[in-house]
PDB file of N, CA and C in Angstrom:
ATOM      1  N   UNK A   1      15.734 -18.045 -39.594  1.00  0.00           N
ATOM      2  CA  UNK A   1      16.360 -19.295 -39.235  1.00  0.00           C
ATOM      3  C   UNK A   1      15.336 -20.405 -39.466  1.00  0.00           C
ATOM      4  N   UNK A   2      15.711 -21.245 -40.120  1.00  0.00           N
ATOM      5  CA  UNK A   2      14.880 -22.269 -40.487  1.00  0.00           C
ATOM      6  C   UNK A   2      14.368 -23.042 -39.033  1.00  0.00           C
ATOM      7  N   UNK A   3      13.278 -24.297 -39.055  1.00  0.00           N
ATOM      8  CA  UNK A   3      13.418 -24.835 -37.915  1.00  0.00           C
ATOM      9  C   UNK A   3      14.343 -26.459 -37.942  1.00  0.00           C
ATOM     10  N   UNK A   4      14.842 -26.688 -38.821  1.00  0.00           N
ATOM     11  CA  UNK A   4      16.042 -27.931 -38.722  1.00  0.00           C
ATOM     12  C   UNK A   4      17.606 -26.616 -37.971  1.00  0.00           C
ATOM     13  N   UNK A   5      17.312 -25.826 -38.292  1.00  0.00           N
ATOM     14  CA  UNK A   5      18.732 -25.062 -37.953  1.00  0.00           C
ATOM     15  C   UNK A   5      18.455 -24.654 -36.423  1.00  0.00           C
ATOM     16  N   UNK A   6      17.472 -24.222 -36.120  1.00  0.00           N
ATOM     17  CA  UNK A   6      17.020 -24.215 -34.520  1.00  0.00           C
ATOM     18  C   UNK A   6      17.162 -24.877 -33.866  1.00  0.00           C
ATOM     19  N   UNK A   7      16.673 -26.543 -34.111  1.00  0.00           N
ATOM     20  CA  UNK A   7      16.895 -27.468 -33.624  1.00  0.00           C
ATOM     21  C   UNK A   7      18.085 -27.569 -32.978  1.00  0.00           C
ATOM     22  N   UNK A   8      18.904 -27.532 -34.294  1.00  0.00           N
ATOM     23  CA  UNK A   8      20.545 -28.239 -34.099  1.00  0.00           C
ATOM     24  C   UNK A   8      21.071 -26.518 -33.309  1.00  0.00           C
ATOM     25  N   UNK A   9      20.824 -25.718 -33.236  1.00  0.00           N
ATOM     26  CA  UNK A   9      21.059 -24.905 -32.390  1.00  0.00           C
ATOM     27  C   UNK A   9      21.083 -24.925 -31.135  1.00  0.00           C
ATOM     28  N   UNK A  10      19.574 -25.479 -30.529  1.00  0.00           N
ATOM     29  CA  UNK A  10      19.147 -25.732 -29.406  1.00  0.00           C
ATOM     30  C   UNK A  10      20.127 -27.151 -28.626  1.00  0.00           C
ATOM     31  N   UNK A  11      20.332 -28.192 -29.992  1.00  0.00           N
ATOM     32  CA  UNK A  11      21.010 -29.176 -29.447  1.00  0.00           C
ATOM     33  C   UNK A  11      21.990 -29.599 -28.829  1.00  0.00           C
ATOM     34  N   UNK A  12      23.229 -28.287 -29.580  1.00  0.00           N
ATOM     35  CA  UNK A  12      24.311 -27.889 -29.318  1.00  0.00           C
ATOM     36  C   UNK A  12      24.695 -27.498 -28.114  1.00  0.00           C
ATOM     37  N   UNK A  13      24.127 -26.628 -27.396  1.00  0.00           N
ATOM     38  CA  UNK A  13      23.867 -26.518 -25.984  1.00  0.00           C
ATOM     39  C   UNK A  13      23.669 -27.454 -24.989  1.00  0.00           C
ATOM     40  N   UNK A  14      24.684 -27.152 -24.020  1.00  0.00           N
ATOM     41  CA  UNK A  14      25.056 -28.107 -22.794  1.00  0.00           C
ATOM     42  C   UNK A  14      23.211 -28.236 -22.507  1.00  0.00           C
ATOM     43  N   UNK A  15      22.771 -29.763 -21.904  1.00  0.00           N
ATOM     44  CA  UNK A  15      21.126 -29.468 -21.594  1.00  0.00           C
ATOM     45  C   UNK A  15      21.388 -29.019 -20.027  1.00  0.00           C
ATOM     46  N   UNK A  16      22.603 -29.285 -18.866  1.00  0.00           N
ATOM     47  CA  UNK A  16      22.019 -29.107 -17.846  1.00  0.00           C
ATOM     48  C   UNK A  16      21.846 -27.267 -17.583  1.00  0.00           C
ATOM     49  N   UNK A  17      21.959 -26.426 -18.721  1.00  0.00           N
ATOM     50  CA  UNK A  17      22.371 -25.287 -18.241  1.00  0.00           C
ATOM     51  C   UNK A  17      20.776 -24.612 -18.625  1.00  0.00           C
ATOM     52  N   UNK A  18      20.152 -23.625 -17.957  1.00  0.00           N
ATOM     53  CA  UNK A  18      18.831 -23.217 -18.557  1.00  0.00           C
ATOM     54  C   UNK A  18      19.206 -22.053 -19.290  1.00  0.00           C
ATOM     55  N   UNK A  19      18.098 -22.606 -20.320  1.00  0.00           N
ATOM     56  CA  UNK A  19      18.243 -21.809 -21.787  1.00  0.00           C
ATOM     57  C   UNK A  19      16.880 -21.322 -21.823  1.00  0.00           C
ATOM     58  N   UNK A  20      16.577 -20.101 -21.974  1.00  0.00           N
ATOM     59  CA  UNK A  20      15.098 -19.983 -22.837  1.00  0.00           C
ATOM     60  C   UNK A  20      15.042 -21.075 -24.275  1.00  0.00           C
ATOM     61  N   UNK A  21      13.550 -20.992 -24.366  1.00  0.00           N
ATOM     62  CA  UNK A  21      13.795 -21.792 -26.153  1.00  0.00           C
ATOM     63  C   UNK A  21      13.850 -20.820 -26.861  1.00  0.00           C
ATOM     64  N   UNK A  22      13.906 -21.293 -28.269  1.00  0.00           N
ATOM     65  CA  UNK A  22      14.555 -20.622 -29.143  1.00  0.00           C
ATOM     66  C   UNK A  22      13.134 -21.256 -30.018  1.00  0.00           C
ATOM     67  N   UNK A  23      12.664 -19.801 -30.437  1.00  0.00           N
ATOM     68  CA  UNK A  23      10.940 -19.644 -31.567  1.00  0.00           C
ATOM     69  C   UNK A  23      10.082 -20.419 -30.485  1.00  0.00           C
ATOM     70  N   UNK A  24      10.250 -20.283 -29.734  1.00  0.00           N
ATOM     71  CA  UNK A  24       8.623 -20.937 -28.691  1.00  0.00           C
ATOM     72  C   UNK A  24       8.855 -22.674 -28.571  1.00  0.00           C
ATOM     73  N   UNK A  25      10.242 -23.185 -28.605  1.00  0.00           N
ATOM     74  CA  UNK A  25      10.252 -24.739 -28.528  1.00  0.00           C
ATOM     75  C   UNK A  25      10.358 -24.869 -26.890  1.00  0.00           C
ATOM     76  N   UNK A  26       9.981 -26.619 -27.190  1.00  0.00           N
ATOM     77  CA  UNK A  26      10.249 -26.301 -25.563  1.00  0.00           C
ATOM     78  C   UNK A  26      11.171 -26.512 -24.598  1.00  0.00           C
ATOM     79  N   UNK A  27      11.374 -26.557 -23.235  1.00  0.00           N
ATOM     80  CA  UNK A  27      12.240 -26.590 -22.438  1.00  0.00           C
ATOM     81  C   UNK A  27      13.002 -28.513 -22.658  1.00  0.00           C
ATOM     82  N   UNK A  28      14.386 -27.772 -22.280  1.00  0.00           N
ATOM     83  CA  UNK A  28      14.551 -29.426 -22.225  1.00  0.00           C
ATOM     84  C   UNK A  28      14.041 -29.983 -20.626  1.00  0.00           C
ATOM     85  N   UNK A  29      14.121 -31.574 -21.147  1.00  0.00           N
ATOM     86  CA  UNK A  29      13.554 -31.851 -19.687  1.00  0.00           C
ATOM     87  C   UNK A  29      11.811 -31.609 -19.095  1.00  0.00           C
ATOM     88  N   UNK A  30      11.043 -31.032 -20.324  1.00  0.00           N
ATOM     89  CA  UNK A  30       9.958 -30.790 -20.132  1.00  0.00           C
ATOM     90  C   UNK A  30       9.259 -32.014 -20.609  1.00  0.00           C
ATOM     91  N   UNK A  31       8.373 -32.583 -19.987  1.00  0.00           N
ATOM     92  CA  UNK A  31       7.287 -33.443 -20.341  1.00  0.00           C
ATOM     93  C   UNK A  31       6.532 -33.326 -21.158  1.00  0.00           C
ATOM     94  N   UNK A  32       5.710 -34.071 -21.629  1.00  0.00           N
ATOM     95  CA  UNK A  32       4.395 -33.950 -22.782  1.00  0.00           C
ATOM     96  C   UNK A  32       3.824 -33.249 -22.009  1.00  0.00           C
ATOM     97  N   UNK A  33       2.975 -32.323 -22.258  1.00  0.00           N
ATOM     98  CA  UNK A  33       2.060 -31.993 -21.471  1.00  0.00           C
ATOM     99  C   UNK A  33       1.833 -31.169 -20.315  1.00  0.00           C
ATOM    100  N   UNK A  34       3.078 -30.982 -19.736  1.00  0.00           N
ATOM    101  CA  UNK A  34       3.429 -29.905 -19.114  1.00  0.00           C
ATOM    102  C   UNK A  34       3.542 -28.489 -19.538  1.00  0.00           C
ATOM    103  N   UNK A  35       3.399 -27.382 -18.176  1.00  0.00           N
ATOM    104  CA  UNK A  35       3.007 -26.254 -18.426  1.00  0.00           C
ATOM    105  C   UNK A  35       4.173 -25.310 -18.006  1.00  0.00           C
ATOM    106  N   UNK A  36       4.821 -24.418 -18.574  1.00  0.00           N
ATOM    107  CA  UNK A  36       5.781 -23.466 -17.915  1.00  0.00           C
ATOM    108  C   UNK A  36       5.107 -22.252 -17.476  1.00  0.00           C
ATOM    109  N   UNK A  37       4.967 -21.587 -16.664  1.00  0.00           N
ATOM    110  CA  UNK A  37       4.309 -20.993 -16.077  1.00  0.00           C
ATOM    111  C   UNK A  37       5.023 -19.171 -16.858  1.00  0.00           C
ATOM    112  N   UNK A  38       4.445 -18.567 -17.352  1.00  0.00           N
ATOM    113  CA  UNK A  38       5.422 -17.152 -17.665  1.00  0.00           C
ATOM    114  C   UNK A  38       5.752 -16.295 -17.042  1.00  0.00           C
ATOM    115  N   UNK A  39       6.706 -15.440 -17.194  1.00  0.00           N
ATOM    116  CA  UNK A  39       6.919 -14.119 -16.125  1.00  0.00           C
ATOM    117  C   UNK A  39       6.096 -13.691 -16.191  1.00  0.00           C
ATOM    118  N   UNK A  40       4.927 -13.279 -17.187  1.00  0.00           N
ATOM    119  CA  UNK A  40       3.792 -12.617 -17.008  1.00  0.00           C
ATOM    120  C   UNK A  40       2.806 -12.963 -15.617  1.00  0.00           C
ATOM    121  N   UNK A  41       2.207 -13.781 -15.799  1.00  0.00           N
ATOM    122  CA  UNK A  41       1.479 -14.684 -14.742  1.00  0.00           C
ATOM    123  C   UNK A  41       2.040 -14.991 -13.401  1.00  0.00           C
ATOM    124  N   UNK A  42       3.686 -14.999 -13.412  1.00  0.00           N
ATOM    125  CA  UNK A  42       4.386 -15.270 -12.131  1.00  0.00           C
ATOM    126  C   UNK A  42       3.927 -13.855 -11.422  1.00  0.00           C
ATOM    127  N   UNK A  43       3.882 -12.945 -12.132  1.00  0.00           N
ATOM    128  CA  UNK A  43       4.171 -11.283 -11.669  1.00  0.00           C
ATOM    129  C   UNK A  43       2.785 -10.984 -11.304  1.00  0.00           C
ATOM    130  N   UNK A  44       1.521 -11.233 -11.689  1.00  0.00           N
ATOM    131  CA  UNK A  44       0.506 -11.291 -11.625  1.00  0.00           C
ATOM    132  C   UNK A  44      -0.316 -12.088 -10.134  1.00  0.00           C
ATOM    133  N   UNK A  45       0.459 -13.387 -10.303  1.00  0.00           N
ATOM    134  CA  UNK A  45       0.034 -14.234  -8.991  1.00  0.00           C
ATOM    135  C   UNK A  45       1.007 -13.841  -7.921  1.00  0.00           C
ATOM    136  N   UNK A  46       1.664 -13.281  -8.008  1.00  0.00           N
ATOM    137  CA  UNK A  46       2.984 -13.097  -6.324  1.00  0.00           C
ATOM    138  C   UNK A  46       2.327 -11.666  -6.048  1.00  0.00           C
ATOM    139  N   UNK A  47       1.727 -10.463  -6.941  1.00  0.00           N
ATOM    140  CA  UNK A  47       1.986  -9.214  -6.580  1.00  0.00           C
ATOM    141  C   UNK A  47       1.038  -8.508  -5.757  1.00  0.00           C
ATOM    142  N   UNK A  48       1.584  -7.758  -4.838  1.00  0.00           N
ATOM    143  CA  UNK A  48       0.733  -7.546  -3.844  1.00  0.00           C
ATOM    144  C   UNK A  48       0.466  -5.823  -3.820  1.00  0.00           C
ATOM    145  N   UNK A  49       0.583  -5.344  -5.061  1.00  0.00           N
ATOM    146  CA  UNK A  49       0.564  -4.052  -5.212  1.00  0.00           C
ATOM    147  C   UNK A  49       1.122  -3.566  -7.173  1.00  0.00           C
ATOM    148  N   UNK A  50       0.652  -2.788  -7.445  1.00  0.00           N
ATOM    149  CA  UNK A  50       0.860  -2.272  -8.763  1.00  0.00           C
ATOM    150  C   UNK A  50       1.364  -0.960  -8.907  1.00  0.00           C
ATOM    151  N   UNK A  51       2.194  -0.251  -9.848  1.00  0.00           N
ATOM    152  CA  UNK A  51       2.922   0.886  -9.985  1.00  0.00           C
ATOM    153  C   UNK A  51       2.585   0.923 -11.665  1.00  0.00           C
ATOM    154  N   UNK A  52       2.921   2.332 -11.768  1.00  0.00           N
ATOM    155  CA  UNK A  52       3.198   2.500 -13.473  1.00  0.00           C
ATOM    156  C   UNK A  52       4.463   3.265 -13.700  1.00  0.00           C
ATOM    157  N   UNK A  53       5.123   2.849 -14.684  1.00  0.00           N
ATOM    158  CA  UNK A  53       6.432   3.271 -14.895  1.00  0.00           C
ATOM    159  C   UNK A  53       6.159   3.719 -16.165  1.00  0.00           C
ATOM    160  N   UNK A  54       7.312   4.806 -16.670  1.00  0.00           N
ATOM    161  CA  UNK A  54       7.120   5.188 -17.972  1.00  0.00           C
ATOM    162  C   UNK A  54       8.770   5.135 -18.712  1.00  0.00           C
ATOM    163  N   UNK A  55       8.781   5.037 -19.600  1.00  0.00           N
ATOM    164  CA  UNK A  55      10.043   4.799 -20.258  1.00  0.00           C
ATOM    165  C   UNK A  55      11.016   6.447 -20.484  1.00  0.00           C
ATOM    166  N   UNK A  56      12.347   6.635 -20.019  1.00  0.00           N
ATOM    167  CA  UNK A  56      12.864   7.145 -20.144  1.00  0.00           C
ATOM    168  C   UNK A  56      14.024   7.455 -21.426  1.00  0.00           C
ATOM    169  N   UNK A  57      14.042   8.096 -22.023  1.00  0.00           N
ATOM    170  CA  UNK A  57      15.135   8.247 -23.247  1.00  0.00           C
ATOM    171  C   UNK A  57      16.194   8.415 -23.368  1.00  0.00           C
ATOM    172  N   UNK A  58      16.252   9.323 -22.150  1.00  0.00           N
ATOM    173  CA  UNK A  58      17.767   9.685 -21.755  1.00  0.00           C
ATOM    174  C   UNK A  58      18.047   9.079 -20.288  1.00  0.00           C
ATOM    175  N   UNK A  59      17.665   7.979 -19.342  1.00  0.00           N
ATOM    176  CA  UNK A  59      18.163   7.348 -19.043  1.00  0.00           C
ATOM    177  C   UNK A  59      18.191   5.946 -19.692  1.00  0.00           C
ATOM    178  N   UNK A  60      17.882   5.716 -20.004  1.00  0.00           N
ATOM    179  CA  UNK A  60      17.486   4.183 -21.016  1.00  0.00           C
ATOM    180  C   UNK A  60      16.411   3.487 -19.930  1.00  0.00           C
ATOM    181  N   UNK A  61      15.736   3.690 -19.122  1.00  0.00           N
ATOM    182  CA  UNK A  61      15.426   2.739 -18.145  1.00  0.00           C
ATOM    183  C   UNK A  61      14.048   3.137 -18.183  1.00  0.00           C
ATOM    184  N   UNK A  62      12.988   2.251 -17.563  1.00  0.00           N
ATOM    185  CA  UNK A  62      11.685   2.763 -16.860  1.00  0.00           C
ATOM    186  C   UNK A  62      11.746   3.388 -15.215  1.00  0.00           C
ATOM    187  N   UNK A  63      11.027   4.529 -15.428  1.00  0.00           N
ATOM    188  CA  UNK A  63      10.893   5.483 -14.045  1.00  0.00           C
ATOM    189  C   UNK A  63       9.826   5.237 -13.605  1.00  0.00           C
ATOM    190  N   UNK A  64       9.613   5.262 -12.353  1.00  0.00           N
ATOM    191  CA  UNK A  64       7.891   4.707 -11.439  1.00  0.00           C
ATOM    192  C   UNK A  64       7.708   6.133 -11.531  1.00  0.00           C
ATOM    193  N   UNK A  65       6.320   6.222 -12.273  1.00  0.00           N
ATOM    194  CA  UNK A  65       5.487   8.214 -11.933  1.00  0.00           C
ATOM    195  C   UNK A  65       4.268   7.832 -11.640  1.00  0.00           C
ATOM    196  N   UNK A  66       4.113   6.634 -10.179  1.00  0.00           N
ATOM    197  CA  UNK A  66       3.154   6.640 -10.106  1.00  0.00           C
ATOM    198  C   UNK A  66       3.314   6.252  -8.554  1.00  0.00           C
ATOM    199  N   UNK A  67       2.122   6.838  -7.593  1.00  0.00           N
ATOM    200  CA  UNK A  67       2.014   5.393  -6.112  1.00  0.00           C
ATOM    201  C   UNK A  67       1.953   4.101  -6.713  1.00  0.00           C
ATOM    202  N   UNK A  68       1.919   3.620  -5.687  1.00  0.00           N
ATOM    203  CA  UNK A  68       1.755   1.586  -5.221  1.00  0.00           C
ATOM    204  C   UNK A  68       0.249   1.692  -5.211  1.00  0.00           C
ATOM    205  N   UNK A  69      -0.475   1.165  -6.344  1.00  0.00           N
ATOM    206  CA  UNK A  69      -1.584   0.607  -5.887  1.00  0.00           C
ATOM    207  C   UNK A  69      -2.099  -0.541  -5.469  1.00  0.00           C
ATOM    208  N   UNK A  70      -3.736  -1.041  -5.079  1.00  0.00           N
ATOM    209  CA  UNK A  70      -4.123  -2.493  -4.930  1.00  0.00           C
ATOM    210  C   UNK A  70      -4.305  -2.961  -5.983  1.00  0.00           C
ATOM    211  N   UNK A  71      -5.121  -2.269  -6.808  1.00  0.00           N
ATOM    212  CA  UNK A  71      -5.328  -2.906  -8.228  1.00  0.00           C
ATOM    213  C   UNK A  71      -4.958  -2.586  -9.537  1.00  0.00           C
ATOM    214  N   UNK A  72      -4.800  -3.858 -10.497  1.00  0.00           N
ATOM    215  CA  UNK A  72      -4.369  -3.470 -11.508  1.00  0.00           C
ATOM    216  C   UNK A  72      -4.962  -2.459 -12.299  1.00  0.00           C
ATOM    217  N   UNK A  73      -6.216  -2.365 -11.302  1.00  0.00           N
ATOM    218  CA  UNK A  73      -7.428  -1.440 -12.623  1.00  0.00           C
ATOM    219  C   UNK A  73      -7.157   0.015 -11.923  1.00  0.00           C
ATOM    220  N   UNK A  74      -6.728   0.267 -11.139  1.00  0.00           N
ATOM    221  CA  UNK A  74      -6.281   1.465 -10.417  1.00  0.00           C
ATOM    222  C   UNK A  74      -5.061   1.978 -11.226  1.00  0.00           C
ATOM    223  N   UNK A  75      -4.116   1.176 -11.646  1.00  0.00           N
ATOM    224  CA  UNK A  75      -3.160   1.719 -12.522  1.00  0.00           C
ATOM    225  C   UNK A  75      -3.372   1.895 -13.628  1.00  0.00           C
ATOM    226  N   UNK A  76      -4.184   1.081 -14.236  1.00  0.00           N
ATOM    227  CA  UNK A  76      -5.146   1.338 -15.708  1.00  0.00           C
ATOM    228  C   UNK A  76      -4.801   2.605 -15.786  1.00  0.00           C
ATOM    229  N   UNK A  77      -5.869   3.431 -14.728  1.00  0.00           N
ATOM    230  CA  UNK A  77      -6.342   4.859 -14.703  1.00  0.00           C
ATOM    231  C   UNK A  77      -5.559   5.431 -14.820  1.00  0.00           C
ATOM    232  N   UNK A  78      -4.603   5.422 -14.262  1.00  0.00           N
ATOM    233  CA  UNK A  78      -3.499   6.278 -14.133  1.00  0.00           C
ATOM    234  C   UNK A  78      -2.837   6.638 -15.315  1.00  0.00           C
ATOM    235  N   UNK A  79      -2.681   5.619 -16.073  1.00  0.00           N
ATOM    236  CA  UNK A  79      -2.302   5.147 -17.896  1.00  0.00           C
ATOM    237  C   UNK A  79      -2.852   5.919 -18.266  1.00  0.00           C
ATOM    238  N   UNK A  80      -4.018   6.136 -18.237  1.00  0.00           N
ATOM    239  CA  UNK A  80      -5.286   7.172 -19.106  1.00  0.00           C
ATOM    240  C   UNK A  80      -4.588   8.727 -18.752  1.00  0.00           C
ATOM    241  N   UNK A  81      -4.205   9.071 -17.795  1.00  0.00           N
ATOM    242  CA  UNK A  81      -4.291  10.676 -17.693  1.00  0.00           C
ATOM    243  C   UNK A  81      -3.102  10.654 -18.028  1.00  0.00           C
ATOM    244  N   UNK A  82      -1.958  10.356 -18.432  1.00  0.00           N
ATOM    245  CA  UNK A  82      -0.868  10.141 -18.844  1.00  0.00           C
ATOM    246  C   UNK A  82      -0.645  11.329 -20.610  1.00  0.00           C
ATOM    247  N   UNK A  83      -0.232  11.612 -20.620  1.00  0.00           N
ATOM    248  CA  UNK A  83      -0.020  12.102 -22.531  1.00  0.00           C
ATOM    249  C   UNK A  83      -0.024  10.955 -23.364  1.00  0.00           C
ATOM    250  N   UNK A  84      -0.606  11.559 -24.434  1.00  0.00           N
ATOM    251  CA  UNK A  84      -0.568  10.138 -25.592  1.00  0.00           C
ATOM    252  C   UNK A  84       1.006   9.611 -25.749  1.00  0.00           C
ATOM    253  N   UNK A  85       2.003  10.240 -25.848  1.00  0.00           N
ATOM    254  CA  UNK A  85       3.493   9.626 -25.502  1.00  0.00           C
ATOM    255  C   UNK A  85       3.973   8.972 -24.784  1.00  0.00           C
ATOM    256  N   UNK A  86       3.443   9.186 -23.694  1.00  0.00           N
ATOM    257  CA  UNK A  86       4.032   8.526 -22.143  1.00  0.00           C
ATOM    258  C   UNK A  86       3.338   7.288 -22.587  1.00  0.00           C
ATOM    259  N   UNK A  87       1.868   7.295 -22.916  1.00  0.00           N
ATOM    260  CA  UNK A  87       1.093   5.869 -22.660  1.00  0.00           C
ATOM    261  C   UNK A  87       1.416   4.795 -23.522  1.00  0.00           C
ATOM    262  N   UNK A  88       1.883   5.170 -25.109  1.00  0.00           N
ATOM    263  CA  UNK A  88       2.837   4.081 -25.366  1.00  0.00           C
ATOM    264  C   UNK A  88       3.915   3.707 -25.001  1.00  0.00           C
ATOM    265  N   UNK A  89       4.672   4.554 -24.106  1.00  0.00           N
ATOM    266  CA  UNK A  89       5.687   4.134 -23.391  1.00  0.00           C
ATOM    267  C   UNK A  89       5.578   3.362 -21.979  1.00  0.00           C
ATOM    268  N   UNK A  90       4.253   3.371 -21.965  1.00  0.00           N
ATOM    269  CA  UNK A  90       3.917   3.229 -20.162  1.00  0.00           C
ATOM    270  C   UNK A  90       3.670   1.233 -20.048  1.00  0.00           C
ATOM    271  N   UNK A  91       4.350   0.877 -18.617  1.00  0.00           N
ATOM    272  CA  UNK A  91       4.201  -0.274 -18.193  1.00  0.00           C
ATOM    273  C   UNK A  91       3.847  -0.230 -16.704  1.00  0.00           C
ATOM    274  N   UNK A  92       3.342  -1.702 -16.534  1.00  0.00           N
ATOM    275  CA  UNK A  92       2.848  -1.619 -15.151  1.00  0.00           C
ATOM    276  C   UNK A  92       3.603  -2.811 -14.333  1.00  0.00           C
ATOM    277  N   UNK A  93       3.992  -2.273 -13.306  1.00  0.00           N
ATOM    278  CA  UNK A  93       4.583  -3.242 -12.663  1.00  0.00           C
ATOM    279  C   UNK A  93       4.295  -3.576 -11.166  1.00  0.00           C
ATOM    280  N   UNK A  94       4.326  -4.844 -11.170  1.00  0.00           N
ATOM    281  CA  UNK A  94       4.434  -5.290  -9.864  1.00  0.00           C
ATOM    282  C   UNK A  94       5.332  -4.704  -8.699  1.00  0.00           C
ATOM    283  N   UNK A  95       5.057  -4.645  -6.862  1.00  0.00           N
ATOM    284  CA  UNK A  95       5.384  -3.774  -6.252  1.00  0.00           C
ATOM    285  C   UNK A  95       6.583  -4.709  -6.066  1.00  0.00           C
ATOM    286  N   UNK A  96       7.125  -5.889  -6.282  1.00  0.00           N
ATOM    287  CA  UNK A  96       8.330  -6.863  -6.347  1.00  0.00           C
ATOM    288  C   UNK A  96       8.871  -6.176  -7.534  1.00  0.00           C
ATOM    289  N   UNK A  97       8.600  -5.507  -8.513  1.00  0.00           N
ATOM    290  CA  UNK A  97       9.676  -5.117 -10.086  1.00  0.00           C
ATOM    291  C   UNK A  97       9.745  -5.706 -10.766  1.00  0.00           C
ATOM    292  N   UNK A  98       8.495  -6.899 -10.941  1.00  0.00           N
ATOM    293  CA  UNK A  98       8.483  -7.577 -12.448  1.00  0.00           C
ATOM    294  C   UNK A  98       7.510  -7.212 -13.052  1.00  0.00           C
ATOM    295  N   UNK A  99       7.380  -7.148 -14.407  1.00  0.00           N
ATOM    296  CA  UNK A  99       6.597  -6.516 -15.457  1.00  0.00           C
ATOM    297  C   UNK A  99       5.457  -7.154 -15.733  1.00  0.00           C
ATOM    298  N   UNK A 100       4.180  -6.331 -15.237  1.00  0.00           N
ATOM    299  CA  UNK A 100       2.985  -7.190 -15.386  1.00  0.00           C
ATOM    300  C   UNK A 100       2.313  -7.221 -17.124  1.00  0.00           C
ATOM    301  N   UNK A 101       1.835  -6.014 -17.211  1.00  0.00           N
ATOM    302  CA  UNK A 101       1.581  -5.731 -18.336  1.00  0.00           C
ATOM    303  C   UNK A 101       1.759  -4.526 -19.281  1.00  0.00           C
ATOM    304  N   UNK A 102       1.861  -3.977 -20.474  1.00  0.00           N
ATOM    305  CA  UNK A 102       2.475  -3.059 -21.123  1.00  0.00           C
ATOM    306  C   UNK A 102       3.216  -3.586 -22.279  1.00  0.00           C
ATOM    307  N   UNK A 103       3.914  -2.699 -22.673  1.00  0.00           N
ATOM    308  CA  UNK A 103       4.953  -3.211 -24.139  1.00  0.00           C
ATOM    309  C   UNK A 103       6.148  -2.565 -23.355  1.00  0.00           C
TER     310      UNK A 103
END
């Protein structure tokens, strides 16, 4: 998609309704200079505990195969003893259920 066709994509859309952007543009209603804060970082600053989940095939979903830890570097570890399969499948999540880090 070109970016004149994005544009007029983005434009088309009612503004009071929230939209993600579309290729990394920005929010409407956003200022020069202003910062949107990401789910990454939201999940990071609220979380008061860490888990590791691993991706399931035949449920479609991520499964927790891990305790609640304090730190993120505690779940690291956990990543490591994992099978080389699981660990590209493996994410870490916050003890709220948003996705800290992983693919």
């Amino acid at each position: 998609m070109s970016y004149a066709k994005a544009m007029k994509h983005v434009n088309n859309h009612r503004k009071d309704k929230y939209r993600q952007p579309v290729l990394g543009m920005p929010f409407y209603d956003l200022k020069e200079g202003e910062h949107i804060e990401s789910c990454s970082s939201v999940a990071q600053r609220t979380a008061t505990g860490y888990n590791v989940r691993v991706y399931n095939k035949e449920e479609r979903k991520y499964i927790q195969v891990s305790d609640e830890f304090k730190t993120e570097d505690e779940a690291i570890d956990i990543i490591e003893t994992l099978s080389q399969y699981d660990q590209l499948g493996s994410r870490i999540y916050s003890t709220e259920g948003m996705h800290v880090s992983g693919w």
